[in-house]
C-alpha atoms as a PDB file:
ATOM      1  CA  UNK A   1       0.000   0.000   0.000  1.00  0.00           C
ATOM      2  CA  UNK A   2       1.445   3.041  -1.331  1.00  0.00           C
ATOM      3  CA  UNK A   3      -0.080   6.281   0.577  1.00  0.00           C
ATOM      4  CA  UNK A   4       2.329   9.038  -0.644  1.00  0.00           C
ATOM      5  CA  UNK A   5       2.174  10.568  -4.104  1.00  0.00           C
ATOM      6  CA  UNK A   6       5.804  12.080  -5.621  1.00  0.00           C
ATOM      7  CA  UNK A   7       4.318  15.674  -6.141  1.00  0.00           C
ATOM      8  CA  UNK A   8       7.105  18.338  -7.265  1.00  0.00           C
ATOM      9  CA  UNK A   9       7.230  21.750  -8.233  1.00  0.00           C
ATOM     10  CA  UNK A  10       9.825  23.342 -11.060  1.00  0.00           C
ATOM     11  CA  UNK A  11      10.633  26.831 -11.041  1.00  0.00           C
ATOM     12  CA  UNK A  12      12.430  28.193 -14.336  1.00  0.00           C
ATOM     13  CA  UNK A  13      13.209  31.778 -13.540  1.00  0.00           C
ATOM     14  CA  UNK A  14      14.432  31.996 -17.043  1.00  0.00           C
ATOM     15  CA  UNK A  15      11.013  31.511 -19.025  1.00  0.00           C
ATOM     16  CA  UNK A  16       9.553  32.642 -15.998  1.00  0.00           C
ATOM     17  CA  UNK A  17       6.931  29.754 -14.610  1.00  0.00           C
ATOM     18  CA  UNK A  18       5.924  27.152 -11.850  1.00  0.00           C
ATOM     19  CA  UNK A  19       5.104  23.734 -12.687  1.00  0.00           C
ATOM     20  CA  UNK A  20       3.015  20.947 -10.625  1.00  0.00           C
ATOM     21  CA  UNK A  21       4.183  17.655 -11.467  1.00  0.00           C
ATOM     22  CA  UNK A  22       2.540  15.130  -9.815  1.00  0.00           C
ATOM     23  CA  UNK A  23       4.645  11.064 -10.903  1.00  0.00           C
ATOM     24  CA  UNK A  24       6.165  12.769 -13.204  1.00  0.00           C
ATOM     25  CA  UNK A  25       3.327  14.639 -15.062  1.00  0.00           C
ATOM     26  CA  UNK A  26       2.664  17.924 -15.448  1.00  0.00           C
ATOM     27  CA  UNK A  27      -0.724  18.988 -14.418  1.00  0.00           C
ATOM     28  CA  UNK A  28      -0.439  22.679 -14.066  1.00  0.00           C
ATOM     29  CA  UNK A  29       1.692  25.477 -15.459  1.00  0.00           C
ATOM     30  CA  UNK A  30       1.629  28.995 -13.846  1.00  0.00           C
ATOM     31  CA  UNK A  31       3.777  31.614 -15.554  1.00  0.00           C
ATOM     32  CA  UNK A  32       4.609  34.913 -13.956  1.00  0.00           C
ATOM     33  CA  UNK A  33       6.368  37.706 -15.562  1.00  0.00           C
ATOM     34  CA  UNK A  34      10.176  38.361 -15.594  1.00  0.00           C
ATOM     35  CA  UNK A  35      12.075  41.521 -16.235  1.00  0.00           C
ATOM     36  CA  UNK A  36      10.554  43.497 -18.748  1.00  0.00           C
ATOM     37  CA  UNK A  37       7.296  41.399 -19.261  1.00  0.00           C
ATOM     38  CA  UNK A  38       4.195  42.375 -18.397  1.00  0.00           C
ATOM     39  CA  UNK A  39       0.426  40.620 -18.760  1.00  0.00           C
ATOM     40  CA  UNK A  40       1.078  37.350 -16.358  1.00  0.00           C
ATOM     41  CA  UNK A  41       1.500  36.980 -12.358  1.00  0.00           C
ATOM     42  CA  UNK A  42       3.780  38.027  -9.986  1.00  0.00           C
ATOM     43  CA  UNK A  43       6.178  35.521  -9.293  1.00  0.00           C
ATOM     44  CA  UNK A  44       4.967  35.465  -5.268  1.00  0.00           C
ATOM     45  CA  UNK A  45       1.263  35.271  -6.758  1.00  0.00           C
ATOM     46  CA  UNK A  46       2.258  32.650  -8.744  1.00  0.00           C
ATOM     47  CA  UNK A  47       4.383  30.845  -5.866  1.00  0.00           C
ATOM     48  CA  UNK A  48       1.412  31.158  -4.169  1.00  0.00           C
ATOM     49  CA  UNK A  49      -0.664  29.508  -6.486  1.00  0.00           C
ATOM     50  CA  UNK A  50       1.214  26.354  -7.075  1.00  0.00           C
ATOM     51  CA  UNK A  51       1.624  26.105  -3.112  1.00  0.00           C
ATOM     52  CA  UNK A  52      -1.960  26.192  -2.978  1.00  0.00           C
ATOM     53  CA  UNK A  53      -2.852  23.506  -5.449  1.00  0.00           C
ATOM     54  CA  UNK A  54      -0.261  21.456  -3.764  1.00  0.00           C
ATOM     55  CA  UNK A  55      -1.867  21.823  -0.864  1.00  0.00           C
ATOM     56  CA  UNK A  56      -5.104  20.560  -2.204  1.00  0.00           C
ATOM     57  CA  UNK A  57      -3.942  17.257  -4.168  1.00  0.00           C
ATOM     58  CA  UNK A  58      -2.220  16.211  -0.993  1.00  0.00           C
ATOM     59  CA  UNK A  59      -5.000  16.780   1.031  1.00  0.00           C
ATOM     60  CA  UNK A  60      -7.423  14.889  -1.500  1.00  0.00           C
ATOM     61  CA  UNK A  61      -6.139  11.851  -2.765  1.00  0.00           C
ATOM     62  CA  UNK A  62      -7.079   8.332  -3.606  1.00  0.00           C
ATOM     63  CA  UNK A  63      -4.991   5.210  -1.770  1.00  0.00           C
ATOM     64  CA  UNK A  64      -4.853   2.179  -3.084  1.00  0.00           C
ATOM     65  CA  UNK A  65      -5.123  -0.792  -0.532  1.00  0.00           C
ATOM     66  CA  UNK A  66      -3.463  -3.788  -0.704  1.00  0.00           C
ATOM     67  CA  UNK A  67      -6.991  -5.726  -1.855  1.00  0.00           C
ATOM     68  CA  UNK A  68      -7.423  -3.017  -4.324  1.00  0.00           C
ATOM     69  CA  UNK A  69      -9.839  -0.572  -2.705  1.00  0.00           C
ATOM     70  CA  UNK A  70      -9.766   2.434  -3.467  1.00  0.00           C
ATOM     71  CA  UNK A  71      -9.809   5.381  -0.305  1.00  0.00           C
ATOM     72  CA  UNK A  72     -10.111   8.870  -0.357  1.00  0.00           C
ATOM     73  CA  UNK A  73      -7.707  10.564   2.205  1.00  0.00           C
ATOM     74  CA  UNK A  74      -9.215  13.895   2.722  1.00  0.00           C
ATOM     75  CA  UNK A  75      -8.457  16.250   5.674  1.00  0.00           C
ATOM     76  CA  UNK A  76     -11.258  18.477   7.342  1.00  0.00           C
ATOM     77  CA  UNK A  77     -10.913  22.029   7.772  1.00  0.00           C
ATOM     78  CA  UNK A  78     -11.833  22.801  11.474  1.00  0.00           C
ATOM     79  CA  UNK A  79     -13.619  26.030  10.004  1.00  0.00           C
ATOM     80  CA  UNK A  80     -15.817  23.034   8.029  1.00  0.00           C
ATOM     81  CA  UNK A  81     -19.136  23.020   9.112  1.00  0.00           C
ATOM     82  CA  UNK A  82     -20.574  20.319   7.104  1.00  0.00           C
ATOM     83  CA  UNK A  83     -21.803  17.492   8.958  1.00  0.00           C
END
């Protein structure tokens, strides 16, 4: 049973974007603006965005059991009022 998921991010200050890879694939691409540019995020808006939906696929996923069930880990927000 495997209950951790190989999420990384890639910064490339060069073309100027954040990248969510989660095993290996990308599955979001935020690009800020570097010297000069205009028209895209900050780079701390952006940073901030990519630490967010980080934050939400590890809170959210799906385990695999042993038997083959599949679980979904999710984490409650003590602000959530849903019962």
């Amino acid at each position: 049973m495997t209950d951790t998921l190989n999420i990384t991010t890639v910064d490339d200050p060069i073309v100027g974007f954040f990248q969510v890879m989660l095993e290996n694939c990308c599955v979001a691409t935020f690009y800020y603006c570097t010297e000069g540019e205009e028209g895209h995020f900050t780079k701390k808006q952006a940073k901030k965005l990519t630490e967010k939906l980080v934050r939400k696929i590890e809170k959210s996923t799906t385990i695999k059991t042993k038997k083959g069930f599949k679980l979904v880990k999710r984490e409650r927000n003590n602000n959530d009022q849903r019962d």
